[in-house]
PDB file of N, CA and C in Angstrom:
ATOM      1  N   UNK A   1     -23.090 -30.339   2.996  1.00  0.00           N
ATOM      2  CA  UNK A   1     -21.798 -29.668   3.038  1.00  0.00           C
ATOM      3  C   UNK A   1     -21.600 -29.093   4.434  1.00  0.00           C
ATOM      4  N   UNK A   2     -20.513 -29.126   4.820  1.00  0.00           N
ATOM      5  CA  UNK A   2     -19.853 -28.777   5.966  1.00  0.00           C
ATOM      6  C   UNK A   2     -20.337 -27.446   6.159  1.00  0.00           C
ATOM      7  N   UNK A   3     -19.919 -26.817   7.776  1.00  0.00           N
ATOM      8  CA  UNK A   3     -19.829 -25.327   8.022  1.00  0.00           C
ATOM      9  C   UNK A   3     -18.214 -24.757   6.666  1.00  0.00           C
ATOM     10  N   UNK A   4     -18.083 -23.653   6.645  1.00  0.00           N
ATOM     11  CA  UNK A   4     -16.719 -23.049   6.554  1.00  0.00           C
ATOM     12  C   UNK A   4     -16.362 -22.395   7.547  1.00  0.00           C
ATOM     13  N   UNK A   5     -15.018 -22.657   7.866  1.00  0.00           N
ATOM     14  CA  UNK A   5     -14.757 -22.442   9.098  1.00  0.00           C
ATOM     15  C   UNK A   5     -13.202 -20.966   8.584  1.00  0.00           C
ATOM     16  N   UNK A   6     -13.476 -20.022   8.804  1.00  0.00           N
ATOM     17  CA  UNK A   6     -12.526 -18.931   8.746  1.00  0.00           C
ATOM     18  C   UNK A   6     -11.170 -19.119   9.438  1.00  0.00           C
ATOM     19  N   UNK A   7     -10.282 -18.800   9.127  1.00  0.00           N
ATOM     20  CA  UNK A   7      -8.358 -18.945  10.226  1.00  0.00           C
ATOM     21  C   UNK A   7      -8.803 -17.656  10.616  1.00  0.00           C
ATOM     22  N   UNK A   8      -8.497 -17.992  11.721  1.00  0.00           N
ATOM     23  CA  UNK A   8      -8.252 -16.539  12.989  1.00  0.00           C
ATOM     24  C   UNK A   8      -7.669 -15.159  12.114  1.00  0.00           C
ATOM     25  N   UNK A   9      -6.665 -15.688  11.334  1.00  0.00           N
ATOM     26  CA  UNK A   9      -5.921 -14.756  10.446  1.00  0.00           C
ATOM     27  C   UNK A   9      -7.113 -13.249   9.765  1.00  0.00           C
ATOM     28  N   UNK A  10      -7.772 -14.194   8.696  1.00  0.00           N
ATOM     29  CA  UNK A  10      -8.919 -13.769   7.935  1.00  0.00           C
ATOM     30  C   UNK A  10      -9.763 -13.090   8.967  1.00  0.00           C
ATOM     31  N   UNK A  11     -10.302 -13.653  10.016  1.00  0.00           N
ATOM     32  CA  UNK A  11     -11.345 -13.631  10.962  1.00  0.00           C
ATOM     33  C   UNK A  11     -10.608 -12.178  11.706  1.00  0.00           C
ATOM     34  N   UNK A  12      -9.500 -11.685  12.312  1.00  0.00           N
ATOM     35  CA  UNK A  12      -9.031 -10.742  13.012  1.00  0.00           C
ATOM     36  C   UNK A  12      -8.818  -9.697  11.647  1.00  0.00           C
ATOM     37  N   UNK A  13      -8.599  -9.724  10.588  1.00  0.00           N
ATOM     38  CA  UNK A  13      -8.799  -8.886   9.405  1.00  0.00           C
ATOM     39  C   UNK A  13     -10.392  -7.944   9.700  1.00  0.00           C
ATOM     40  N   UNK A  14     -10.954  -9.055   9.406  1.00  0.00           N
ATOM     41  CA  UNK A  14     -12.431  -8.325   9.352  1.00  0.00           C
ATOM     42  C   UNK A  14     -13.061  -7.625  10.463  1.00  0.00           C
ATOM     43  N   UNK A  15     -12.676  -8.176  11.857  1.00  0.00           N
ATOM     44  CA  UNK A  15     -12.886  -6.945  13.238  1.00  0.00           C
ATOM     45  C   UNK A  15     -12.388  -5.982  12.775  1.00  0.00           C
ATOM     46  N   UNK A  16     -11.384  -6.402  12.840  1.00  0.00           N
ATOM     47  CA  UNK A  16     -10.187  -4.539  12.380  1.00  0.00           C
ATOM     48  C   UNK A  16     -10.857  -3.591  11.402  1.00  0.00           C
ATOM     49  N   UNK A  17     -11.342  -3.885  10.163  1.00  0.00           N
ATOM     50  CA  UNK A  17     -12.503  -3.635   8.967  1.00  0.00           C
ATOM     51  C   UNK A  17     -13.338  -3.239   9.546  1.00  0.00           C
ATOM     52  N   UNK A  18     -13.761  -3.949  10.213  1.00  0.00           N
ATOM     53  CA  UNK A  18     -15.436  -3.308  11.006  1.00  0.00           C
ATOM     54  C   UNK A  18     -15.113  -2.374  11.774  1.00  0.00           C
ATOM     55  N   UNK A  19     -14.427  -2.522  12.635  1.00  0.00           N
ATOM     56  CA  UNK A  19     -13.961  -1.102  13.539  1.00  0.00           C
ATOM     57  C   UNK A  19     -13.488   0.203  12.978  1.00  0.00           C
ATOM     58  N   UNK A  20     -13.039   0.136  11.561  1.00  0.00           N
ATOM     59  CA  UNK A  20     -12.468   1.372  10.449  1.00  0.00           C
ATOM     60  C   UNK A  20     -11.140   1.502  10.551  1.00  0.00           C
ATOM     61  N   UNK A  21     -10.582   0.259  10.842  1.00  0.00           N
ATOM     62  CA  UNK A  21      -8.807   0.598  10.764  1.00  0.00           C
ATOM     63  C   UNK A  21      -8.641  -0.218   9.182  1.00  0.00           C
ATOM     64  N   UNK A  22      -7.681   0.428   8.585  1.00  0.00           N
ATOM     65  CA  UNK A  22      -6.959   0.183   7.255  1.00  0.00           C
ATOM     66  C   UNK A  22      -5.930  -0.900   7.796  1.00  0.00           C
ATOM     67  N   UNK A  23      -5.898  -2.174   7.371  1.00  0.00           N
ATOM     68  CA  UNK A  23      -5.511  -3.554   7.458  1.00  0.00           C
ATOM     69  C   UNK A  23      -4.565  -3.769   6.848  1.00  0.00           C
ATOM     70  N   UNK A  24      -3.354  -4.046   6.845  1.00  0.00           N
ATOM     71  CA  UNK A  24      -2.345  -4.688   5.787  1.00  0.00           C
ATOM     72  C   UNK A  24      -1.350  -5.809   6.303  1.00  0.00           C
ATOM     73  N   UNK A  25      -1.035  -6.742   5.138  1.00  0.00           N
ATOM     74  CA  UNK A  25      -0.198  -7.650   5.998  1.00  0.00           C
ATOM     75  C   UNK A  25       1.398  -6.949   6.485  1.00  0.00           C
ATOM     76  N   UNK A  26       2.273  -7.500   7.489  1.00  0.00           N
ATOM     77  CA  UNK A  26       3.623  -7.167   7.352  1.00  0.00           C
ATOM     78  C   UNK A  26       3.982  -8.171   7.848  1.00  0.00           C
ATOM     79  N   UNK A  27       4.535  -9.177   6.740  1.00  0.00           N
ATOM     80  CA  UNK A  27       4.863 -10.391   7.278  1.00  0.00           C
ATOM     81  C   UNK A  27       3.788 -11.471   7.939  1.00  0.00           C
ATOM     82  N   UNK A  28       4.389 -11.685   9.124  1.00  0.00           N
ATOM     83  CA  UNK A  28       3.698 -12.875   9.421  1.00  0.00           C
ATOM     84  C   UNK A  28       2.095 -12.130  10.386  1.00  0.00           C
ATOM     85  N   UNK A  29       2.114 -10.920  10.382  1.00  0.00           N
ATOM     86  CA  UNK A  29       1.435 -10.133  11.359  1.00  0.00           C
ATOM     87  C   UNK A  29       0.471  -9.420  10.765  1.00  0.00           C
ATOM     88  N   UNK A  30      -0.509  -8.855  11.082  1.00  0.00           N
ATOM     89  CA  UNK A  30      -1.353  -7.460  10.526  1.00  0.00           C
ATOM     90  C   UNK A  30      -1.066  -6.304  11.037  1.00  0.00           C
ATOM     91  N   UNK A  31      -0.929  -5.560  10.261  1.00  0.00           N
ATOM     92  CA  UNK A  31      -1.154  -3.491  10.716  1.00  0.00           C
ATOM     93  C   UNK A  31      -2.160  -2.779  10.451  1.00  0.00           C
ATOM     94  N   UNK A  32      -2.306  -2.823  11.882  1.00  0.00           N
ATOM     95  CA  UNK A  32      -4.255  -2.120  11.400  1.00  0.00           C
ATOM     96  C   UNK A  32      -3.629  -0.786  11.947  1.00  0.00           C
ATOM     97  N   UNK A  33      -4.378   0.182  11.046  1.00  0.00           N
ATOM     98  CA  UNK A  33      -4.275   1.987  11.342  1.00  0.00           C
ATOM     99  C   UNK A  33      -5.585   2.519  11.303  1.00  0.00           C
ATOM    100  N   UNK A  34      -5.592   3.359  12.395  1.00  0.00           N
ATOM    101  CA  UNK A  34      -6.913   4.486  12.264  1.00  0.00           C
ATOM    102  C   UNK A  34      -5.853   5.538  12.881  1.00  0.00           C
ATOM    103  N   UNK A  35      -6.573   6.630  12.764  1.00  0.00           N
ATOM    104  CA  UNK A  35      -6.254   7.900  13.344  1.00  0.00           C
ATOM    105  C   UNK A  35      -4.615   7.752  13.412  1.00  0.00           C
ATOM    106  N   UNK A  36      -4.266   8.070  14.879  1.00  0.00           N
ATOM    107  CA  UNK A  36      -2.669   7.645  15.247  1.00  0.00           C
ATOM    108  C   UNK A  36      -2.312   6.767  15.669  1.00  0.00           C
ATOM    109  N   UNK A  37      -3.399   6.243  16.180  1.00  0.00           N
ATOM    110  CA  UNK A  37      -3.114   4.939  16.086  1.00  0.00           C
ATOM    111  C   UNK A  37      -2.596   3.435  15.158  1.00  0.00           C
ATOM    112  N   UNK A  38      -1.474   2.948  15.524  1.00  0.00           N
ATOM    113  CA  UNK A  38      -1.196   1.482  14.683  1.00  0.00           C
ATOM    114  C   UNK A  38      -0.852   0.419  15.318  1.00  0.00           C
ATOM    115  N   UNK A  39      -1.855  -0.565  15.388  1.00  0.00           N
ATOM    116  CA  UNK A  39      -1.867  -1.956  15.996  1.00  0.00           C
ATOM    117  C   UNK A  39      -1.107  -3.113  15.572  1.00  0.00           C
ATOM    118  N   UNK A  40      -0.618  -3.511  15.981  1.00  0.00           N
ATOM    119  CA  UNK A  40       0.636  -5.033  15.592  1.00  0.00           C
ATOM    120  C   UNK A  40      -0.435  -6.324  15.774  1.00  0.00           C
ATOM    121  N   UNK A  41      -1.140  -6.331  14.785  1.00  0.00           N
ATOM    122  CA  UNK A  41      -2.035  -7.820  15.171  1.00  0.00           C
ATOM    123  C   UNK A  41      -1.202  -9.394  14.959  1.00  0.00           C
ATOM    124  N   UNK A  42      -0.941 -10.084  15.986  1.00  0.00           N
ATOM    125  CA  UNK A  42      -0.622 -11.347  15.857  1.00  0.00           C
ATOM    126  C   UNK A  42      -1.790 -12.097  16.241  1.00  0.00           C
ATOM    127  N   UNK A  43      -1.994 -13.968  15.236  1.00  0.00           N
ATOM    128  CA  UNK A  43      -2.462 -14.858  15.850  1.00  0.00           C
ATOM    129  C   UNK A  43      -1.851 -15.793  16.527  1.00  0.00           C
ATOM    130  N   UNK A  44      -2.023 -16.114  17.543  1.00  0.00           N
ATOM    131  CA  UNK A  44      -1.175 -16.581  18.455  1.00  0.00           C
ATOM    132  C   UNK A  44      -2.112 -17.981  19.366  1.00  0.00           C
ATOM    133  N   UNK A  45      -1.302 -18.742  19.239  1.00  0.00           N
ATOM    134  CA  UNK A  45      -1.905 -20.129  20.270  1.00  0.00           C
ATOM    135  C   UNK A  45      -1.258 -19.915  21.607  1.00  0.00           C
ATOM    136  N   UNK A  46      -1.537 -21.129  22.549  1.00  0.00           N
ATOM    137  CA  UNK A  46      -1.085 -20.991  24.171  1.00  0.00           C
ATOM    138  C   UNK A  46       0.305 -20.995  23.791  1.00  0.00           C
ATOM    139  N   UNK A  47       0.690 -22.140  23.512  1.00  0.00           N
ATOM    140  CA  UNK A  47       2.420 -22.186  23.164  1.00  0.00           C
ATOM    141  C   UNK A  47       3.691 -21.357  22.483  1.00  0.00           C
ATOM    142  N   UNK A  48       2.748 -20.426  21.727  1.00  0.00           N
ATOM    143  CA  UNK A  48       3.449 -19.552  20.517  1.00  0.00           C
ATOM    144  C   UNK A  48       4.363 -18.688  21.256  1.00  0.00           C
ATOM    145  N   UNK A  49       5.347 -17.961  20.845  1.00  0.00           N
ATOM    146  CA  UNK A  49       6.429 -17.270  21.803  1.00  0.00           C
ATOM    147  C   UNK A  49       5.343 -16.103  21.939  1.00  0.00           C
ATOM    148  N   UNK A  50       5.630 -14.851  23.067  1.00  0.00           N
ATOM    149  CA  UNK A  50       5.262 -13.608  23.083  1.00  0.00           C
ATOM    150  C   UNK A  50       6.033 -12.624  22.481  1.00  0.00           C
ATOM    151  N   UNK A  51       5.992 -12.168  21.644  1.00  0.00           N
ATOM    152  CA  UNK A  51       6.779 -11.338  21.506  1.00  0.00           C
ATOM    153  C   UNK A  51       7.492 -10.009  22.030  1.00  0.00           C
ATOM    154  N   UNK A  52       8.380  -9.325  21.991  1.00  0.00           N
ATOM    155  CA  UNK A  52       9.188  -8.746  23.132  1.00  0.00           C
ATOM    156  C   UNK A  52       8.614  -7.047  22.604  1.00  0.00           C
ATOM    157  N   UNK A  53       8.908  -6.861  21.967  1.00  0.00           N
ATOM    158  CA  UNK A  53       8.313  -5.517  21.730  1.00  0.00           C
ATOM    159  C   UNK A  53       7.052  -5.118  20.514  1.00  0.00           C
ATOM    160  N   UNK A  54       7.022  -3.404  20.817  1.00  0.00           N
ATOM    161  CA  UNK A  54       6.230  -2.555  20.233  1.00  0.00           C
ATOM    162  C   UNK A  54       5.700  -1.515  21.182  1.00  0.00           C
ATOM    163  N   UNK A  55       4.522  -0.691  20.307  1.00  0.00           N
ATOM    164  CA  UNK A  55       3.787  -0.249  21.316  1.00  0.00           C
ATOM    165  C   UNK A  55       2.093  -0.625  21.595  1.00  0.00           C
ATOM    166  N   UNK A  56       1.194  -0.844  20.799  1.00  0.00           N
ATOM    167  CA  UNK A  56       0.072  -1.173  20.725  1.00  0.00           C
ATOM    168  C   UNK A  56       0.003  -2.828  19.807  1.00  0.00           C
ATOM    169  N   UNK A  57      -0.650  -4.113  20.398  1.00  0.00           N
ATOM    170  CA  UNK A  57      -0.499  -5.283  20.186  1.00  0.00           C
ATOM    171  C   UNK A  57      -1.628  -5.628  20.697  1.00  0.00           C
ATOM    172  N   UNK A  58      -2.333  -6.087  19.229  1.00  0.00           N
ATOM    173  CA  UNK A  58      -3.317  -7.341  19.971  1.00  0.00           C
ATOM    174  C   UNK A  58      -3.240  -9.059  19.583  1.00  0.00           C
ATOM    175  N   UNK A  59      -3.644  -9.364  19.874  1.00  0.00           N
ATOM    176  CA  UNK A  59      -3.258 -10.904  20.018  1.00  0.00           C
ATOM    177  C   UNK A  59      -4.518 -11.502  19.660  1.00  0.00           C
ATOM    178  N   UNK A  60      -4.690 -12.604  18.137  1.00  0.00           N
ATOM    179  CA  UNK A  60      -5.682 -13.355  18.401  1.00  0.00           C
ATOM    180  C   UNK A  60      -5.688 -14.683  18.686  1.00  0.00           C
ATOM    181  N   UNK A  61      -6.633 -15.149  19.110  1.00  0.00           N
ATOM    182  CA  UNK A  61      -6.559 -16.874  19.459  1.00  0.00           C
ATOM    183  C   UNK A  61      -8.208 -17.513  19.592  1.00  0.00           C
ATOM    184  N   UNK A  62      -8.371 -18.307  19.814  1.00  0.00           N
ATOM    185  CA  UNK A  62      -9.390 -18.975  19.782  1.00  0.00           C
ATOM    186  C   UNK A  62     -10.219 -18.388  21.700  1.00  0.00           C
ATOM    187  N   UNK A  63     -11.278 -18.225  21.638  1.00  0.00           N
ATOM    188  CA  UNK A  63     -11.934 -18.302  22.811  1.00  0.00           C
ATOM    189  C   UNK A  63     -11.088 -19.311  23.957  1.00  0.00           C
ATOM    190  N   UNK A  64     -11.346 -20.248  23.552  1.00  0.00           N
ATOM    191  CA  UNK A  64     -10.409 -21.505  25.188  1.00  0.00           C
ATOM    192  C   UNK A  64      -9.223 -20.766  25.419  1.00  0.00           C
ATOM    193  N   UNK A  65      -8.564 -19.808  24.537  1.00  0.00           N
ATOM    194  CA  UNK A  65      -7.044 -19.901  24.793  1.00  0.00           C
ATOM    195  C   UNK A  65      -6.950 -18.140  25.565  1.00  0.00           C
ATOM    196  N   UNK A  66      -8.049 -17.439  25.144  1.00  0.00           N
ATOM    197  CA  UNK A  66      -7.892 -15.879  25.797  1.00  0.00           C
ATOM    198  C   UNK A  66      -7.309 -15.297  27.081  1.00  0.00           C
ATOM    199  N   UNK A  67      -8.227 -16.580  27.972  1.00  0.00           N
ATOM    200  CA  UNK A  67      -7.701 -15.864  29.344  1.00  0.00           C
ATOM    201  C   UNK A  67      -6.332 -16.285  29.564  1.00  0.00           C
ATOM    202  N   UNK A  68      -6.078 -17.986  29.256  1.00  0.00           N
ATOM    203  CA  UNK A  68      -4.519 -18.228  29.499  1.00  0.00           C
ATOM    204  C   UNK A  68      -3.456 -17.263  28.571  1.00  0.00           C
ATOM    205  N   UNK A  69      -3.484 -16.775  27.628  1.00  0.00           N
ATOM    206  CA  UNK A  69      -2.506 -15.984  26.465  1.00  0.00           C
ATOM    207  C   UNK A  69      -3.049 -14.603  27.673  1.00  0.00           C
ATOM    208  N   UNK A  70      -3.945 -13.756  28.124  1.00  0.00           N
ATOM    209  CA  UNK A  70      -4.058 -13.086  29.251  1.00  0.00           C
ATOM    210  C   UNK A  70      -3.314 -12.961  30.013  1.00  0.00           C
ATOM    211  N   UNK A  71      -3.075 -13.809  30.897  1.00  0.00           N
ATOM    212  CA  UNK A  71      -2.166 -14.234  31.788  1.00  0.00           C
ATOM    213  C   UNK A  71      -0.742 -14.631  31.897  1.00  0.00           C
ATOM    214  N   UNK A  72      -0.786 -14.773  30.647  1.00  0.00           N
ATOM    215  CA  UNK A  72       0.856 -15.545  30.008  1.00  0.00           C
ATOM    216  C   UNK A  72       1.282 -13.847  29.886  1.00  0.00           C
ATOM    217  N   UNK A  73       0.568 -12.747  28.922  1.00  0.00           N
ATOM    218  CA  UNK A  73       1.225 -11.788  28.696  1.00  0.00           C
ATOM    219  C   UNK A  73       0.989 -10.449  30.232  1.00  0.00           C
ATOM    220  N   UNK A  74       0.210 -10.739  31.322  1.00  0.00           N
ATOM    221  CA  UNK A  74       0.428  -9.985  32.274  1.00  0.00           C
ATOM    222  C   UNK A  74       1.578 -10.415  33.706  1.00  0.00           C
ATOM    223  N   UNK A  75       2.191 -12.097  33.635  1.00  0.00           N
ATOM    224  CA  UNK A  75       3.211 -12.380  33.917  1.00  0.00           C
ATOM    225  C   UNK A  75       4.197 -12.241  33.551  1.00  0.00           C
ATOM    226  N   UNK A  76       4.320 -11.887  31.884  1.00  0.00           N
ATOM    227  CA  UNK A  76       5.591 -11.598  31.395  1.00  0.00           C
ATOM    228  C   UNK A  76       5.643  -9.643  31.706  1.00  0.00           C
ATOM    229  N   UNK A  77       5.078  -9.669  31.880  1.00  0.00           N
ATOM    230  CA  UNK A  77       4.841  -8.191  31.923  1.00  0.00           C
ATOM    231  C   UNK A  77       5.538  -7.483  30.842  1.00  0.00           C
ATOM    232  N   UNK A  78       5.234  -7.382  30.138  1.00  0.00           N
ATOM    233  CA  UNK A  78       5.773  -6.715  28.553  1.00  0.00           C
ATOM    234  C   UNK A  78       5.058  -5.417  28.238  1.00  0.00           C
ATOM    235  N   UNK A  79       6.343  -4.390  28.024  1.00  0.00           N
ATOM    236  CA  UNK A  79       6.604  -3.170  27.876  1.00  0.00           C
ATOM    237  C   UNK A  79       5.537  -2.367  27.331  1.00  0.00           C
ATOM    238  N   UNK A  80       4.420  -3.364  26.363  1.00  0.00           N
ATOM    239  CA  UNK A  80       3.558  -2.931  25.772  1.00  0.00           C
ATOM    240  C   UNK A  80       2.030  -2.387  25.794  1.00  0.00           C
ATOM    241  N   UNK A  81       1.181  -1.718  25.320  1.00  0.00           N
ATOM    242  CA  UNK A  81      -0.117  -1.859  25.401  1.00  0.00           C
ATOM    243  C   UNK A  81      -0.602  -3.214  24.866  1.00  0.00           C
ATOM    244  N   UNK A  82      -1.538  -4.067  25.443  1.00  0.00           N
ATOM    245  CA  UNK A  82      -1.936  -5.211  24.555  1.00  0.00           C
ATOM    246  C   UNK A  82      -3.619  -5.240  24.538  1.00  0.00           C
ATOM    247  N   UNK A  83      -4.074  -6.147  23.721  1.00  0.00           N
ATOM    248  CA  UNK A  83      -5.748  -6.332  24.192  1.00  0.00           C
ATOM    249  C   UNK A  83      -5.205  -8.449  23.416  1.00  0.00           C
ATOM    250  N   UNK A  84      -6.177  -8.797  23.722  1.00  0.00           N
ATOM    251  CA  UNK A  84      -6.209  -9.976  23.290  1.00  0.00           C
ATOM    252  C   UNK A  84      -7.657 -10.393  22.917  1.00  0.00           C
ATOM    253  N   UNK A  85      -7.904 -11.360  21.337  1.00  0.00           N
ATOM    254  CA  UNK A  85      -9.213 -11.405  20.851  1.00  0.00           C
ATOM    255  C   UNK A  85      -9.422 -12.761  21.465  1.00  0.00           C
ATOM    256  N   UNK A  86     -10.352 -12.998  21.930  1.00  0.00           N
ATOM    257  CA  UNK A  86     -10.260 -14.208  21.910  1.00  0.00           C
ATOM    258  C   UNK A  86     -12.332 -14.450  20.510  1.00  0.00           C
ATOM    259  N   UNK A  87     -11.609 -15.388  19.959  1.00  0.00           N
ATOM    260  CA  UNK A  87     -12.342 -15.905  18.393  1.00  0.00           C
ATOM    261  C   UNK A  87     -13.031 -17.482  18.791  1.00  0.00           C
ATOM    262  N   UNK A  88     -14.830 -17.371  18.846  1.00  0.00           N
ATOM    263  CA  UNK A  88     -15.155 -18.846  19.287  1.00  0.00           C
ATOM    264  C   UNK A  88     -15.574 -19.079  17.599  1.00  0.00           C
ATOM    265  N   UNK A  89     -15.519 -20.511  17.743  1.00  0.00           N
ATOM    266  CA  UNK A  89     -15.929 -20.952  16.141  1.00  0.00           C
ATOM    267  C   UNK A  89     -17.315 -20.962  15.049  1.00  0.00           C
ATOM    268  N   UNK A  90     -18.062 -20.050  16.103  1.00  0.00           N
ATOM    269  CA  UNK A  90     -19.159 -19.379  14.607  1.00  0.00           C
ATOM    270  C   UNK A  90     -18.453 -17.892  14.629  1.00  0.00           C
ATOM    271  N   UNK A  91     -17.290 -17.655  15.121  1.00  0.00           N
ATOM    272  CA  UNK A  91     -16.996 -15.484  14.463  1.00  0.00           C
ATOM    273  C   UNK A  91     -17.175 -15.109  15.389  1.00  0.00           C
ATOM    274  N   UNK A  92     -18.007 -15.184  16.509  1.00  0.00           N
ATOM    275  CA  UNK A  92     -18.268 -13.922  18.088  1.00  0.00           C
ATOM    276  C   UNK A  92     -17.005 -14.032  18.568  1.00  0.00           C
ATOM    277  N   UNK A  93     -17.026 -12.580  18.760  1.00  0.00           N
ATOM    278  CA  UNK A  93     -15.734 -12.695  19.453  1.00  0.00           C
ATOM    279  C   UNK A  93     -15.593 -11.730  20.850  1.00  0.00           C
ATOM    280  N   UNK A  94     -14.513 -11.951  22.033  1.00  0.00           N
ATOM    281  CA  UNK A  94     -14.655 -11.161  23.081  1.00  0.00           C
ATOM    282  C   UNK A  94     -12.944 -10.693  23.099  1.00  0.00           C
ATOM    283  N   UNK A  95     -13.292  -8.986  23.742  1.00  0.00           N
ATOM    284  CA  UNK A  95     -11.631  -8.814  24.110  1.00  0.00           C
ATOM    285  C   UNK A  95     -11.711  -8.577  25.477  1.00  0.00           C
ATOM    286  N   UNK A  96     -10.818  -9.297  25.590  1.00  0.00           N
ATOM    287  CA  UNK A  96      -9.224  -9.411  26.812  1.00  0.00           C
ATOM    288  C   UNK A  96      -8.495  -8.465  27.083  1.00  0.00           C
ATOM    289  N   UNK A  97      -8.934  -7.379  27.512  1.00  0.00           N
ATOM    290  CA  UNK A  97      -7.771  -6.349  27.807  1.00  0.00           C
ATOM    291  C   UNK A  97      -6.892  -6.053  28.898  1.00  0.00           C
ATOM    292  N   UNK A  98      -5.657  -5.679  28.943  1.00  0.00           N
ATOM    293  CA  UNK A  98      -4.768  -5.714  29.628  1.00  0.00           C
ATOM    294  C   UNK A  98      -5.191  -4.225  30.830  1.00  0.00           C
ATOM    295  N   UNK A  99      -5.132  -4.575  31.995  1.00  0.00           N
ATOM    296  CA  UNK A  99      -5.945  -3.782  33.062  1.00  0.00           C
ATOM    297  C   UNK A  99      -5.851  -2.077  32.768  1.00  0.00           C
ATOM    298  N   UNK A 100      -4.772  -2.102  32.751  1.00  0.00           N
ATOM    299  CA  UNK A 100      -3.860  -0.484  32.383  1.00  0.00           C
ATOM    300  C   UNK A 100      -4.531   0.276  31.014  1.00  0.00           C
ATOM    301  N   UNK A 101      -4.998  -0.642  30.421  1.00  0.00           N
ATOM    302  CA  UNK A 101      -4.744  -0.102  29.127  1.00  0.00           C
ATOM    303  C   UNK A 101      -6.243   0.588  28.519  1.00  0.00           C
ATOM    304  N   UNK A 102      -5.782   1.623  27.648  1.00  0.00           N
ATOM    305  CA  UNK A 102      -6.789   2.717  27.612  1.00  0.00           C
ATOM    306  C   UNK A 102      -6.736   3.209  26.341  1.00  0.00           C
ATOM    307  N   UNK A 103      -5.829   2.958  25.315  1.00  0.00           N
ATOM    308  CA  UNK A 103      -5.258   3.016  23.925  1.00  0.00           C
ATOM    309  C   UNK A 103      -6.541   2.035  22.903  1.00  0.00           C
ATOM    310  N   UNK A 104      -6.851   1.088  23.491  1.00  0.00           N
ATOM    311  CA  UNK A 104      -7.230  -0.133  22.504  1.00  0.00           C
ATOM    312  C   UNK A 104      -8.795  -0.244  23.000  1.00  0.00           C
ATOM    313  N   UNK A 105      -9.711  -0.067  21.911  1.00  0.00           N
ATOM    314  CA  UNK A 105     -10.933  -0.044  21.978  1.00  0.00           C
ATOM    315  C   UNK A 105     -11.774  -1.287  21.224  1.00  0.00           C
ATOM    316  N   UNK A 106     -12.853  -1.855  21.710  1.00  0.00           N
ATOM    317  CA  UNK A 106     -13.497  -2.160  20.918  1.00  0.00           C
ATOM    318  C   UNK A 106     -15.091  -1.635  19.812  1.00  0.00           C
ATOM    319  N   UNK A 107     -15.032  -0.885  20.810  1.00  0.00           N
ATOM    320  CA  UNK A 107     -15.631   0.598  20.137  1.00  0.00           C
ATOM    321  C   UNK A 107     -15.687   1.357  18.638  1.00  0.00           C
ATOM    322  N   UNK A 108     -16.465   1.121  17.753  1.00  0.00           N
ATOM    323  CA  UNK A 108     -15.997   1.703  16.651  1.00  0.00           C
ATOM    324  C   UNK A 108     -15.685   3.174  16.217  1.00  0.00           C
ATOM    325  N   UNK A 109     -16.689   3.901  17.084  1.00  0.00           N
ATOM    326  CA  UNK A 109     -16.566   5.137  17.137  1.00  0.00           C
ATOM    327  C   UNK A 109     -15.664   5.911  18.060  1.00  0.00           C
ATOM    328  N   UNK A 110     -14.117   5.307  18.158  1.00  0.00           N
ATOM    329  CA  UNK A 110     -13.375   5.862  19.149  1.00  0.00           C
ATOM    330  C   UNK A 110     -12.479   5.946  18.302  1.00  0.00           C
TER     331      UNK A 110
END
């Protein structure tokens, strides 16, 4: 029998879980909450639109696609805090954070 292979979807659920934010869907997106904080989680490929607003946004995608979705969202320069996951295909995962930004941890104890 094959590996099982998780959707980014499921897979960015369970960081959020591990880190202690309360997860819910809204729509096509996740809302992860801790403290005062509330995160707008999208999964997102190279091609997918960016979206135009919020205030705290992270973005998941596959490892190959992190630094370009990186770059795509520090050229558009958008209004927002962002971090970006990038997800390789056994679950490790690395974040991408946007230079400025000081809101979005990967840290559990923050």
């Amino acid at each position: 029998m094959g590996a099982v292979t998780t959707s980014l979807d499921e897979q960015a659920r369970s960081i959020f879980d591990d880190l202690g934010y309360t997860v819910s869907r809204t729509g096509t997106e996740l809302r992860a909450e801790r403290d005062w904080r509330v995160v707008t989680v999208s999964v997102l490929d190279s091609q997918d639109p960016i979206p135009d607003g919020g205030d705290l946004r992270c973005f998941v995608t596959r490892t190959g696609e992190a630094m370009h979705l990186s770059r795509r969202l520090t050229r558009r320069d958008v209004s927002y805090d962002w971090a970006v996951i990038g997800i390789t295909e056994d679950g490790d995962y690395e974040v991408v954070r946007h230079p400025g930004d000081t809101a979005m941890s990967t840290d559990a104890n923050t």
